[in-house]
C-alpha atoms as a PDB file:
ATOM      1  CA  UNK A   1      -7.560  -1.305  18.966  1.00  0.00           C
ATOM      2  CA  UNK A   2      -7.065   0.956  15.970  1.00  0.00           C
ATOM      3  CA  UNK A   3      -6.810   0.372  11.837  1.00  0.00           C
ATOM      4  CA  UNK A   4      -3.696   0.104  10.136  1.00  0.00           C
ATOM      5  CA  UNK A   5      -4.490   2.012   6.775  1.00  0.00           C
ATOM      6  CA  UNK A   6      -2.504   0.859   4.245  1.00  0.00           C
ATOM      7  CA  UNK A   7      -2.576   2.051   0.816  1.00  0.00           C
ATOM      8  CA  UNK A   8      -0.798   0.501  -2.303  1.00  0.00           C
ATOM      9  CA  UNK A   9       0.307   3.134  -5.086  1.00  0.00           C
ATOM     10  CA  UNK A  10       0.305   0.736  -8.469  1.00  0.00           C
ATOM     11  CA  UNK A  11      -0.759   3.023 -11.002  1.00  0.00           C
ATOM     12  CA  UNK A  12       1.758   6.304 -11.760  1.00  0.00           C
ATOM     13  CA  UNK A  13      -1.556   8.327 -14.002  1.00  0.00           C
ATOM     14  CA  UNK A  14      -4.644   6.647 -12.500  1.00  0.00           C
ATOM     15  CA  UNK A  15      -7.057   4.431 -14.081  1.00  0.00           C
ATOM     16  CA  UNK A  16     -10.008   7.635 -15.108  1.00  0.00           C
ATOM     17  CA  UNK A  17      -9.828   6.615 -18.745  1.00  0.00           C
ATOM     18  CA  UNK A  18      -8.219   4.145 -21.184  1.00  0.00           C
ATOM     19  CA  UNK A  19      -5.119   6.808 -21.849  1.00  0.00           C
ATOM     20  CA  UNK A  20      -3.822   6.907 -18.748  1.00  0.00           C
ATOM     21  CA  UNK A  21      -4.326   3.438 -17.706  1.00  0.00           C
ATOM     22  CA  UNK A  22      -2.220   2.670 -20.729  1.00  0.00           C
ATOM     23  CA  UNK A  23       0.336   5.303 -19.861  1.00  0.00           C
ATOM     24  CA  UNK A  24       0.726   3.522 -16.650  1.00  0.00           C
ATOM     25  CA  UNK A  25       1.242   0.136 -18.419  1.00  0.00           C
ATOM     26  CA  UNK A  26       3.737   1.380 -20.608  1.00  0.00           C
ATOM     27  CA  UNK A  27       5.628   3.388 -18.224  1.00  0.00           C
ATOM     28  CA  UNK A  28       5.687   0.420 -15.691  1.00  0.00           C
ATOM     29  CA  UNK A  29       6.550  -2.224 -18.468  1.00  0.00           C
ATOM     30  CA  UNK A  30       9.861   0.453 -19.879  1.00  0.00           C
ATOM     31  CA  UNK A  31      11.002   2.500 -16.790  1.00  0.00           C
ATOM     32  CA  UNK A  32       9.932   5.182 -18.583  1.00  0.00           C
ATOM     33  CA  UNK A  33      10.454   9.078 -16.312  1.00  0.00           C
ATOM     34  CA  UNK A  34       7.422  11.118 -15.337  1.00  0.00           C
ATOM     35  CA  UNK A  35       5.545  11.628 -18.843  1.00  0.00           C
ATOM     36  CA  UNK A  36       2.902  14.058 -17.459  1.00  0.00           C
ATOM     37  CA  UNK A  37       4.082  15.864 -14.216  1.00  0.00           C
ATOM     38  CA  UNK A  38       0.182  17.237 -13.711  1.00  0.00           C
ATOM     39  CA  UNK A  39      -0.905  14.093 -13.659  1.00  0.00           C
ATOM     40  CA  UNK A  40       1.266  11.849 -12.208  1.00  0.00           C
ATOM     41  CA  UNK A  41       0.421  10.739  -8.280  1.00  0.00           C
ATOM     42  CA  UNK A  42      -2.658  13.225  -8.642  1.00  0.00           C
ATOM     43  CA  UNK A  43      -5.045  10.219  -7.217  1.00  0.00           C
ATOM     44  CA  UNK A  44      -2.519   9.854  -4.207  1.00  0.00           C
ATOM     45  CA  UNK A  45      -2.202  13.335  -4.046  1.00  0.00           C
ATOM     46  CA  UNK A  46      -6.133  13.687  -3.416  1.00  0.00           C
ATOM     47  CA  UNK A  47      -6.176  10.841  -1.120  1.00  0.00           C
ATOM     48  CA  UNK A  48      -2.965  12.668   0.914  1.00  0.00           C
ATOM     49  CA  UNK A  49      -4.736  15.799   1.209  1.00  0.00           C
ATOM     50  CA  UNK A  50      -8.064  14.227   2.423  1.00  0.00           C
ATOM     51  CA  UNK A  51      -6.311  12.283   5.313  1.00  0.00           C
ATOM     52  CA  UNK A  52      -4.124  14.995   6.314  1.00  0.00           C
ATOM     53  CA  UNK A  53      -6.997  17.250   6.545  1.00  0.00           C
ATOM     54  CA  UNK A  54      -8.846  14.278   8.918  1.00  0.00           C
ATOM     55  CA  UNK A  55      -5.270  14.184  10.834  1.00  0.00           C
ATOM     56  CA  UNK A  56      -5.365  10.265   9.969  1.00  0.00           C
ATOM     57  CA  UNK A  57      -1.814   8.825   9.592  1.00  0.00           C
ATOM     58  CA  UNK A  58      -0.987   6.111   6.654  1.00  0.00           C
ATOM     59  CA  UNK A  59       1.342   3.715   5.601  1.00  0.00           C
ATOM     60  CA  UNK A  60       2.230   4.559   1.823  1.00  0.00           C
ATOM     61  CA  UNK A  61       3.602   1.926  -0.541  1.00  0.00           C
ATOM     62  CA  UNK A  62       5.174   2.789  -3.815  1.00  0.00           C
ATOM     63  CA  UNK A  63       6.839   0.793  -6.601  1.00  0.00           C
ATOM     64  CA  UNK A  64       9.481   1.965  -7.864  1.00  0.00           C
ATOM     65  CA  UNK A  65       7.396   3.229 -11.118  1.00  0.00           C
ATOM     66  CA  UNK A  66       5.361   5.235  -8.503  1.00  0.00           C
ATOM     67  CA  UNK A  67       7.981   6.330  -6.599  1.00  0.00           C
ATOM     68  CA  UNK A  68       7.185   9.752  -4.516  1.00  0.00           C
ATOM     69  CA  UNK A  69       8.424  13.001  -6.987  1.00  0.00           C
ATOM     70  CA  UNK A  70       9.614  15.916  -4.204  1.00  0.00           C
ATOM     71  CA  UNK A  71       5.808  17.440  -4.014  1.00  0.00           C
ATOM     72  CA  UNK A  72       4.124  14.715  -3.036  1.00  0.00           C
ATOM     73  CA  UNK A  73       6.872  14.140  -0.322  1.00  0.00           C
ATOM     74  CA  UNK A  74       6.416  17.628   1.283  1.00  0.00           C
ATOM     75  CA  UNK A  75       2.486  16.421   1.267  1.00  0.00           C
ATOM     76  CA  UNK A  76       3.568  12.755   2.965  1.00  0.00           C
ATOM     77  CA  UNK A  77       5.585  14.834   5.826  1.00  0.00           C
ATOM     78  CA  UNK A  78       3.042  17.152   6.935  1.00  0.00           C
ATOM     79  CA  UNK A  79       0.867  14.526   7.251  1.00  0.00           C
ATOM     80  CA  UNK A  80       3.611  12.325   9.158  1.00  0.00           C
ATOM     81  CA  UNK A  81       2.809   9.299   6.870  1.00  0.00           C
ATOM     82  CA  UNK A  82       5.016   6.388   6.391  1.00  0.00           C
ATOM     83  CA  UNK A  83       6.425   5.422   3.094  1.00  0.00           C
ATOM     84  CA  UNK A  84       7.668   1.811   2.184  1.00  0.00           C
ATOM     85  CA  UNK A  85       8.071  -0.394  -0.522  1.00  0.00           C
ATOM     86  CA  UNK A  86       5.808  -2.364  -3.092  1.00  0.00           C
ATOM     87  CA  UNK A  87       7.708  -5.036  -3.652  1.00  0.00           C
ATOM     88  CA  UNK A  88       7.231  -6.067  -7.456  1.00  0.00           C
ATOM     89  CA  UNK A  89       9.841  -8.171  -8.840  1.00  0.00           C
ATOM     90  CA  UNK A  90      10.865 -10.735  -5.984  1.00  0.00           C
ATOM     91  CA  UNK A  91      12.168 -13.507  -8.204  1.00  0.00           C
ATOM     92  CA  UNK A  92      15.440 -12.838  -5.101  1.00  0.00           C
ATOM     93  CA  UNK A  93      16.824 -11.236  -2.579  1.00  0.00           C
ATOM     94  CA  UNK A  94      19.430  -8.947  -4.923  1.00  0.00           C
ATOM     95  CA  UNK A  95      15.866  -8.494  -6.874  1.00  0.00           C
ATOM     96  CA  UNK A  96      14.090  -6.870  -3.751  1.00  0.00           C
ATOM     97  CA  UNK A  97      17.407  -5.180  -2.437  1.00  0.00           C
ATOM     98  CA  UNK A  98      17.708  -3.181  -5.356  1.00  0.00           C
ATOM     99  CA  UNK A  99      14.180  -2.186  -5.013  1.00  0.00           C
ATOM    100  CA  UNK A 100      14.622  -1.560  -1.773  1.00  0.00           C
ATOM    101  CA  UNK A 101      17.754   0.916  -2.509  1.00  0.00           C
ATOM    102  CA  UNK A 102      16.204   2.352  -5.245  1.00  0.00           C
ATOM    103  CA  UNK A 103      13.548   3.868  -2.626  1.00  0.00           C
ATOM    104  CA  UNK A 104      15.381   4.648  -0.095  1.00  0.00           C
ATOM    105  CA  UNK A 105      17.559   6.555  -2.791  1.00  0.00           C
ATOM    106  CA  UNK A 106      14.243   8.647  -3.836  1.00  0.00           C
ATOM    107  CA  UNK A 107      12.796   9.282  -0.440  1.00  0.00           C
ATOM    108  CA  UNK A 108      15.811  10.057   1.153  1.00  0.00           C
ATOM    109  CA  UNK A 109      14.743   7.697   4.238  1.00  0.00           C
ATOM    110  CA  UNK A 110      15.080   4.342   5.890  1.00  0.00           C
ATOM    111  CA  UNK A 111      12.497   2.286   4.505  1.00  0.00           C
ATOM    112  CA  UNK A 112      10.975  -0.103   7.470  1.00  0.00           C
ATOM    113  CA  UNK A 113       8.082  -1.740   5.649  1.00  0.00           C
ATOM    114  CA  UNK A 114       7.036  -3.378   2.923  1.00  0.00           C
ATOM    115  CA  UNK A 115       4.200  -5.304   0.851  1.00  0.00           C
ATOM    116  CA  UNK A 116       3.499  -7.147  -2.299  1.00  0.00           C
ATOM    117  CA  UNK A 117       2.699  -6.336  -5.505  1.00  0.00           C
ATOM    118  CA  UNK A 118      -0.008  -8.209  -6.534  1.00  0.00           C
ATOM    119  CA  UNK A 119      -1.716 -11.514  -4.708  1.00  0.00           C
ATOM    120  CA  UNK A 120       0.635 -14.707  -7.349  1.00  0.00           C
ATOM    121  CA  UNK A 121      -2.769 -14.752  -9.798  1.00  0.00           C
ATOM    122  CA  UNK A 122      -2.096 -12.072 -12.219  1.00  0.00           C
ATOM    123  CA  UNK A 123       0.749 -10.253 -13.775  1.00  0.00           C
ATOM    124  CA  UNK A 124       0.340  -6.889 -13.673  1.00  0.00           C
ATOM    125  CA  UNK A 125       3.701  -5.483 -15.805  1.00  0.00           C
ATOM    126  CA  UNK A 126       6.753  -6.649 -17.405  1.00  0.00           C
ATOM    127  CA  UNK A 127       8.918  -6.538 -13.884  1.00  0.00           C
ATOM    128  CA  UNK A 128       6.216  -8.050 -12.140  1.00  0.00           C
ATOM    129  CA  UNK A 129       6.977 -11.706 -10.166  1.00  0.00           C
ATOM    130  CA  UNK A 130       3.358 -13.207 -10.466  1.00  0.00           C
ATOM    131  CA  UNK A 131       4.351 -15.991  -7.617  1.00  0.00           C
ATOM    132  CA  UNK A 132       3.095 -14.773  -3.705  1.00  0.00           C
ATOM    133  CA  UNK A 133       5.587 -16.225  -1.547  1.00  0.00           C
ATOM    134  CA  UNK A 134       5.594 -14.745   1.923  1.00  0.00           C
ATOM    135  CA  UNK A 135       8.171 -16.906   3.519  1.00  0.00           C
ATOM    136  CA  UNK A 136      10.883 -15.347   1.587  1.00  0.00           C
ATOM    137  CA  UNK A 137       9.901 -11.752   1.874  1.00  0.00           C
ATOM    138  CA  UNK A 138      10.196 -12.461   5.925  1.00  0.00           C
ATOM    139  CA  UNK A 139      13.331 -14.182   5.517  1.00  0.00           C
ATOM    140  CA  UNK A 140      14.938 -11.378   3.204  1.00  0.00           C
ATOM    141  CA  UNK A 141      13.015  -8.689   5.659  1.00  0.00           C
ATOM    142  CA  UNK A 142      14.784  -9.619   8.781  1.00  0.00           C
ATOM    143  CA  UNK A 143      17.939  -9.753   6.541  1.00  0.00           C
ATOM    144  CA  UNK A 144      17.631  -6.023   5.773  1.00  0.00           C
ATOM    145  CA  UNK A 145      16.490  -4.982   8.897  1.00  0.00           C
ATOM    146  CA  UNK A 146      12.846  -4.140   8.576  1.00  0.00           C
ATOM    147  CA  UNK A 147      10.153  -3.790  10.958  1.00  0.00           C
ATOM    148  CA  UNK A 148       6.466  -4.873   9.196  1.00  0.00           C
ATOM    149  CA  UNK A 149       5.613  -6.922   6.425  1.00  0.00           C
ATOM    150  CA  UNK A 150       2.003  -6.732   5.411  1.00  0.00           C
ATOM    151  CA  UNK A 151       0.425  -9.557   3.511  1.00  0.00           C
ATOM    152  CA  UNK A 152      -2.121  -9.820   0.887  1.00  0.00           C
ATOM    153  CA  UNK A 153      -4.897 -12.710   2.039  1.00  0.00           C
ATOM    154  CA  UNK A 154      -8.056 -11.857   1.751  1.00  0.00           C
ATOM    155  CA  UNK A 155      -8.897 -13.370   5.359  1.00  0.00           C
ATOM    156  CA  UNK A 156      -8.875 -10.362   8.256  1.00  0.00           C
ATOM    157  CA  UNK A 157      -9.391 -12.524  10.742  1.00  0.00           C
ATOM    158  CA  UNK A 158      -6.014 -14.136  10.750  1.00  0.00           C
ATOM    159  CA  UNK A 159      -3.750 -12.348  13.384  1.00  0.00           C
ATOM    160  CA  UNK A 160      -0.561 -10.845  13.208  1.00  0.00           C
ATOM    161  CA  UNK A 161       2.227 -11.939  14.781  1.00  0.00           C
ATOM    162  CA  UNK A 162       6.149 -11.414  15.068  1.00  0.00           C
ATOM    163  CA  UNK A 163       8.117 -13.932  12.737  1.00  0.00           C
ATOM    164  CA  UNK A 164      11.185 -15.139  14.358  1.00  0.00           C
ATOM    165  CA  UNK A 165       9.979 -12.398  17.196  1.00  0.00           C
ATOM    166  CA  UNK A 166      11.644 -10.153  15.094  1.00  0.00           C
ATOM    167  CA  UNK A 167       9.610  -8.620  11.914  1.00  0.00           C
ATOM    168  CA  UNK A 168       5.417  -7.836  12.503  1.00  0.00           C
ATOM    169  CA  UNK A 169       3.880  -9.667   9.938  1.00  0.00           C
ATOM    170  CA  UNK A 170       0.360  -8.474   8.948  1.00  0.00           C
ATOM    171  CA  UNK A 171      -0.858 -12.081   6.804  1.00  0.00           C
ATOM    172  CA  UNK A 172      -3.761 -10.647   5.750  1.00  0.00           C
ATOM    173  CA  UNK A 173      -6.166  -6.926   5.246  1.00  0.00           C
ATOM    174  CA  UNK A 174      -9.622  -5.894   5.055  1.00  0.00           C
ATOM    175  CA  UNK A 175      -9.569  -4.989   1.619  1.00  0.00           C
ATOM    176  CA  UNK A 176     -11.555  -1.688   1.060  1.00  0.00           C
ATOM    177  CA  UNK A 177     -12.254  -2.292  -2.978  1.00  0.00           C
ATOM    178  CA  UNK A 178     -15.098  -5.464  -3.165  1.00  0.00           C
ATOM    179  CA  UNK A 179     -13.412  -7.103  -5.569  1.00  0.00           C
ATOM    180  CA  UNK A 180     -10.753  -8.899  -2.832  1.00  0.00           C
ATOM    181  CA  UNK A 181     -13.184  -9.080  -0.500  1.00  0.00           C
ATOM    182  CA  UNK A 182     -16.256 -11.176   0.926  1.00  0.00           C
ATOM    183  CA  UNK A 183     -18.396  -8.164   1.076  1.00  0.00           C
ATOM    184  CA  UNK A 184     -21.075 -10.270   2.632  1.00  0.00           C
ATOM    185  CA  UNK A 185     -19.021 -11.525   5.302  1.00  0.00           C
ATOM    186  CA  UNK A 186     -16.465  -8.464   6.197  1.00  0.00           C
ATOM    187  CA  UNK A 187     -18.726  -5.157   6.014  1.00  0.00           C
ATOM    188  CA  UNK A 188     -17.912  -1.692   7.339  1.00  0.00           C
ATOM    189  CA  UNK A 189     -19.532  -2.358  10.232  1.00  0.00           C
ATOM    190  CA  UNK A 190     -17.866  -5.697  10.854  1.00  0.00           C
ATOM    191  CA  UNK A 191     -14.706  -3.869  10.277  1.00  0.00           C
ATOM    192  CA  UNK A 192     -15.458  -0.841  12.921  1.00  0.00           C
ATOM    193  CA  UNK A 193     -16.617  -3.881  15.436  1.00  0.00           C
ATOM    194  CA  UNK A 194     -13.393  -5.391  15.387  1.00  0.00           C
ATOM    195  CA  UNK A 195     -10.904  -2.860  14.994  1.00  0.00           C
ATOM    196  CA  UNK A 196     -12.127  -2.121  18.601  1.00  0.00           C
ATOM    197  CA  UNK A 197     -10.824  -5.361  19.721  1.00  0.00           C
ATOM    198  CA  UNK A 198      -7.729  -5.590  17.474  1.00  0.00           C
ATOM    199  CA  UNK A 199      -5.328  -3.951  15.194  1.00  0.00           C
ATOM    200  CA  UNK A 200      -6.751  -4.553  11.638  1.00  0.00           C
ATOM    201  CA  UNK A 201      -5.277  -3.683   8.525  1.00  0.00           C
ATOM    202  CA  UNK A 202      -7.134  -1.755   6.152  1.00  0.00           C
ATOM    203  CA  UNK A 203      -6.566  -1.957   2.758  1.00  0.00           C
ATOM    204  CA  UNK A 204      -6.905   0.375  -0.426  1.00  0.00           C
ATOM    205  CA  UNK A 205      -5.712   1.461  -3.757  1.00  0.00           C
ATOM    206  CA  UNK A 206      -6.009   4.957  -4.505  1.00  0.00           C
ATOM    207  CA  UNK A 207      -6.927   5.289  -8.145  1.00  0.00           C
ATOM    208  CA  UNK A 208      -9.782   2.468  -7.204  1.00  0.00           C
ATOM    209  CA  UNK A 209     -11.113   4.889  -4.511  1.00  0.00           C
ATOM    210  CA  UNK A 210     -10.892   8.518  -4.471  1.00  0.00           C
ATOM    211  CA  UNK A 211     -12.876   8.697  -8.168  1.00  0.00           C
ATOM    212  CA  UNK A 212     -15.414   6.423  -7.065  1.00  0.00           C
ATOM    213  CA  UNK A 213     -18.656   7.900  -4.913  1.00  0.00           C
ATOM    214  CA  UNK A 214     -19.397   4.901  -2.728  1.00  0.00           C
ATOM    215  CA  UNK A 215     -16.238   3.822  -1.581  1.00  0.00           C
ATOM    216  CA  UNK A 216     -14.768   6.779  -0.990  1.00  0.00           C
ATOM    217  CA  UNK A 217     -18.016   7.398   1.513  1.00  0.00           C
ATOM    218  CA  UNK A 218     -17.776   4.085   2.616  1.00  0.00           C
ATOM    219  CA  UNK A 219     -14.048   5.049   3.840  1.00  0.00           C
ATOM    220  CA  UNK A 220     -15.225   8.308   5.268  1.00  0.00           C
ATOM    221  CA  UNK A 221     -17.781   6.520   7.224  1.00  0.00           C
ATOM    222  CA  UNK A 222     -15.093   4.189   8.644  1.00  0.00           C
ATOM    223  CA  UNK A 223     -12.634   7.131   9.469  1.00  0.00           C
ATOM    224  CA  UNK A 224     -15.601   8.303  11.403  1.00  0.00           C
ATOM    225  CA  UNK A 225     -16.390   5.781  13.490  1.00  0.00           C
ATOM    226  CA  UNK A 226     -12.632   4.133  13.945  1.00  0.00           C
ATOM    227  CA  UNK A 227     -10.066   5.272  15.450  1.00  0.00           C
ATOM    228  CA  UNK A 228      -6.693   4.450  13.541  1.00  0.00           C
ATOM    229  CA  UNK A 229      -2.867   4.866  14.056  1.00  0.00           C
ATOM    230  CA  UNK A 230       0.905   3.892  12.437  1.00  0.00           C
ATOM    231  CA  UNK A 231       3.180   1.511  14.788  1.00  0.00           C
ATOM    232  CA  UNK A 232       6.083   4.042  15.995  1.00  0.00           C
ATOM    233  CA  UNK A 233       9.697   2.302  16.628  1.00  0.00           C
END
């Protein structure tokens, strides 16, 4: 069974030094329009071009402060990726349907999927809802229509499973970056082992990976030796 690859876009400039991680902060915490076009998306960008060139599919979630610009769409089509949504400020259902909308308005598509910003520790931006509360992003899923919710434990052994036998819920991902993860306990090899058993979701942040040496090889190595796939409707 292949690896679901997802991959969370939560920084609009990256993270390489302190001026564009604050860039990102500021723009998230304002609403503040692309600031520097060059820039902007360039670690997604990288990360686009690498799996198109493997031929490896991903699902793509933006906020709506990284929302795709027209260039990096072109890039997510030829690669025959999936977009969906981020979901950062869930404090209600109006709250996510206007993120939702706001998406779908950018991308020009049906959005079908959807994550969480964020795991209910931290707050990461003035929008941000800190609370991780599943229940109600299944509940308000089904209401719009969408296909697959993927959650944020930290536990990949716990099983999907349709909710109501109507929306694939993902509860939890192998999380690529070692900070969410038991790095002990889930390795890459762990990871290959049971991704041949099971769909697995696997889980990474762009701006965390594609600048750094050893993770990016250590997803290389597991695009090698797994095979992976989207879930068509």
């Amino acid at each position: 069974m292949p690896i679901l690859i997802r991959i969370d876009i939560d920084s609009p400039y990256g993270k390489r030094n302190m001026f564009l991680q604050s860039l990102s902060r500021v723009t998230s915490d304002y609403n503040l329009p692309i600031i520097k076009n060059n820039v902007y998306l360039n670690d997604l960008s990288k990360m686009l071009y690498y799996l198109n060139d493997r031929k490896v599919r991903a699902y793509l979630f933006f906020r709506k402060i990284t929302a795709p610009t027209n260039r990096i769409l072109n890039v997510i089509k030829s690669g025959r990726h999936i977009c969906g949504l981020h979901l950062e400020n869930s404090r209600s259902f109006e709250t996510f349907k206007n993120e939702l909308d706001y998406l779908e308005n950018k991308t020009s598509q049906k959005i079908e999927t959807f994550s969480k910003h964020g795991s209910g520790k931290y707050r990461y931006g003035k929008y941000h809802h800190v609370p991780y509360e599943p229940d109600k992003y299944l509940e308000w899923g089904i209401k719009l229509g969408m296909k697959i919710f993927f959650g944020n434990l930290e536990d990949p052994f716990l099983n999907y499973h349709y909710y109501k036998e109507q929306l694939l819920f993902f509860p939890s991902a192998y999380w690529l970056e070692p900070y969410w993860r038991d790095t002990k306990r889930f390795t890459k090899e762990w990871l290959i082992d049971e991704a041949k058993e099971k769909d697995i979701v696997l889980l990474l942040h762009p701006e965390n990976v594609i600048n750094n040496k050893n993770l990016f090889s250590e997803l290389d190595e597991i695009l090698s030796e797994a095979e992976s796939k989207v879930i068509e409707y």
